[in-house]
Protein backbone atom coordinates (compact mmCIF):
# COMPACT_ATOMS: atom_id res chain seq x y z
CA UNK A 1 -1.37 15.86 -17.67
CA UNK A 2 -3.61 18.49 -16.57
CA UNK A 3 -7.41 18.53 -15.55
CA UNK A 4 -8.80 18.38 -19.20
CA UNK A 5 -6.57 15.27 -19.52
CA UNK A 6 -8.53 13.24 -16.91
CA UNK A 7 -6.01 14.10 -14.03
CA UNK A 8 -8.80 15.73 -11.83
CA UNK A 9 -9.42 14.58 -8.24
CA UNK A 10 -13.01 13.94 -9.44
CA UNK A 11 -12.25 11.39 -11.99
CA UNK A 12 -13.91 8.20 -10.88
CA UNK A 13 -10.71 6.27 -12.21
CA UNK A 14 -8.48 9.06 -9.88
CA UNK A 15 -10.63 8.63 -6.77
CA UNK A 16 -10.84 4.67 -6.07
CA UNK A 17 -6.94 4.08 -6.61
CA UNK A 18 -6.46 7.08 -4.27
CA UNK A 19 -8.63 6.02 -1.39
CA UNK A 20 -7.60 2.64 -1.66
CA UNK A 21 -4.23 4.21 -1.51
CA UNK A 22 -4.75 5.89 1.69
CA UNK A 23 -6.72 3.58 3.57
CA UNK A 24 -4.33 1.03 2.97
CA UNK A 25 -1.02 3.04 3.82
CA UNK A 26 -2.94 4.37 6.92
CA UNK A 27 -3.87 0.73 7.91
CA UNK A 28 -0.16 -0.26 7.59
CA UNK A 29 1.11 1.86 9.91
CA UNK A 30 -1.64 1.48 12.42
CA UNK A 31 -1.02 -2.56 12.47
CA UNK A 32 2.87 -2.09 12.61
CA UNK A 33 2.37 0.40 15.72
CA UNK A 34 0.27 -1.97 17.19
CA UNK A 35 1.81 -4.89 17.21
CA UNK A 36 5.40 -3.44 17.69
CA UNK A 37 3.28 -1.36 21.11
CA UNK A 38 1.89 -4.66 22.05
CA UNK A 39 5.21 -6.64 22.06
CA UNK A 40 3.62 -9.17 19.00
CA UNK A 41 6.87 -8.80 17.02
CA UNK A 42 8.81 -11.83 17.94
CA UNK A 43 11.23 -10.55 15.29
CA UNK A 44 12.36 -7.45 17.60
CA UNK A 45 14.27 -9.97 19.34
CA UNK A 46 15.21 -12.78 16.88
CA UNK A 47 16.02 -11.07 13.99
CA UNK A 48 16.30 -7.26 14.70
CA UNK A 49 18.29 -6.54 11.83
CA UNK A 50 15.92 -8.06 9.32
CA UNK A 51 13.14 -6.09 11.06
CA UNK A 52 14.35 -3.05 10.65
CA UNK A 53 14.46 -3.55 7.06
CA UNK A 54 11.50 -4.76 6.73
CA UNK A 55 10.03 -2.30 8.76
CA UNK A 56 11.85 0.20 6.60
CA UNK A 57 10.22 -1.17 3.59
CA UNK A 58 6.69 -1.23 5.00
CA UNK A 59 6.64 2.45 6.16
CA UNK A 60 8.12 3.73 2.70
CA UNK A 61 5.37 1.72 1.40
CA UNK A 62 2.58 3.04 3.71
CA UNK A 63 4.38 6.51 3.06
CA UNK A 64 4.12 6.37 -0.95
CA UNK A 65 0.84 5.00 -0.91
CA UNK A 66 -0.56 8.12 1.20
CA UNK A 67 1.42 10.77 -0.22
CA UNK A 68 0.93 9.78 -4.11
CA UNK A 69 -2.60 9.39 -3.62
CA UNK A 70 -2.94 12.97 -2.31
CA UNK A 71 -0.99 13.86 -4.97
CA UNK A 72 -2.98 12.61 -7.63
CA UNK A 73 -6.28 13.86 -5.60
CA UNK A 74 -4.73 17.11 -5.83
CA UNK A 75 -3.60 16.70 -9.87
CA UNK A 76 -0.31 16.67 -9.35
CA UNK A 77 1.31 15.71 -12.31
CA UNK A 78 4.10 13.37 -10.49
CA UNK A 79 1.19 11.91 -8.30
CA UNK A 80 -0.09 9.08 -10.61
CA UNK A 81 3.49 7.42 -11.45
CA UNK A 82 4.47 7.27 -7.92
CA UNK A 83 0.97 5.97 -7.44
CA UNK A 84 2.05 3.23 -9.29
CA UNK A 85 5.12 2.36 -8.13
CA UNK A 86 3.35 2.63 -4.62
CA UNK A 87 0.92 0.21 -5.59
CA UNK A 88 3.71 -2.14 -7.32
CA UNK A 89 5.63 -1.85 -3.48
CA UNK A 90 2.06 -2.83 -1.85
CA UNK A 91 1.96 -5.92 -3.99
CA UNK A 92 4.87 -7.23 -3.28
CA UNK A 93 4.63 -6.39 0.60
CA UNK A 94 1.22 -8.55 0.64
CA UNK A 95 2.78 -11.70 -1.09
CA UNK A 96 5.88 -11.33 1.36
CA UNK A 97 3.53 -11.20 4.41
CA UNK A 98 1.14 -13.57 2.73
CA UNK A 99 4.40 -16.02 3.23
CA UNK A 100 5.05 -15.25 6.73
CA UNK A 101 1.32 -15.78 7.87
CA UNK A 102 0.95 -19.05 5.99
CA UNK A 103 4.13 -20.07 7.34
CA UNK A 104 2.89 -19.20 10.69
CA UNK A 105 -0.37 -21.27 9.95
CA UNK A 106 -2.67 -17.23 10.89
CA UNK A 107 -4.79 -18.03 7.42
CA UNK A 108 -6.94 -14.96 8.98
CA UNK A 109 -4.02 -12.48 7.74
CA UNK A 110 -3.93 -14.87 4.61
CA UNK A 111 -7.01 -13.97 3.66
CA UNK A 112 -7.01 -10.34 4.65
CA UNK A 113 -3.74 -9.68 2.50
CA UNK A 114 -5.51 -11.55 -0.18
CA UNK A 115 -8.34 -9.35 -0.52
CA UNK A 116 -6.09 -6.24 -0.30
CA UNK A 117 -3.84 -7.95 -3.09
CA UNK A 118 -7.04 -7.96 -5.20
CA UNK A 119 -8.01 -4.51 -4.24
CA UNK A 120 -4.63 -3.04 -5.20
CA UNK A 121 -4.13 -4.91 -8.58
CA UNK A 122 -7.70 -3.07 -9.42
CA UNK A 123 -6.11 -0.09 -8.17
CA UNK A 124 -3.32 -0.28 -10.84
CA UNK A 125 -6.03 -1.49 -13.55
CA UNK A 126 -7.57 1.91 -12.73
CA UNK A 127 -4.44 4.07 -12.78
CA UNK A 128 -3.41 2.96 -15.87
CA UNK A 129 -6.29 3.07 -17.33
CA UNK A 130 -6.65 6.85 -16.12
CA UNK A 131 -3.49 7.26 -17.54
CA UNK A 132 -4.06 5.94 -21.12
């Protein structure tokens, strides 16, 4: 797809995926440093192993998410289907977490992973509809 195709970084239908996208994979790895700096992980101890996969998971995630959405900013013609898979890795990573908060009775992070669940489905809505 090239710019006449609707690929352009301008394309409203480009842009909000893309900054949703970043904002979210930046957020990710800000909360993960935090609460691994402030010693909130009660995982590091319990359950190391399953941490580190997890954790492995979450910064691909946060990784994709930036990466692809600079890529389709820039019109890279790979950009928009690993935006997508990005955005299918994000979904799955909030109901997963979703679990562990309820579980944990923090509704606060419920709620919070809710709205980003919401924001990312649009996100795909908009990508494929980009894409169409």
């Amino acid at each position: 797809m090239n710019h006449a195709a609707g690929q352009s970084g301008g394309d409203k239908g480009v842009r909000f995926p893309s900054w949703i996208a970043i904002l979210v994979g930046a957020a990710m790895l800000l909360e993960w440093a935090v609460f691994l700096l402030s010693g909130s992980v009660p995982e590091a101890r319990s359950e190391p192993i399953a941490l580190s996969f997890h954790l492995a998971g979450e910064l691909i995630t946060a990784l994709l998410l930036i990466v692809s959405a600079i890529a389709v900013l820039r019109a890279k013609r790979w950009g928009r289907p690993l935006q997508l898979l990005s955005l299918g890795m994000l979904v799955y990573t909030l109901i997963v977490s979703s679990g562990y908060f309820a579980q944990r009775g923090e509704m606060a992070f419920v709620v919070m992973f809710g709205i980003i669940f919401l924001l990312a489905c649009s996100a795909i809505v908009a990508v494929v509809k980009a894409s169409l």
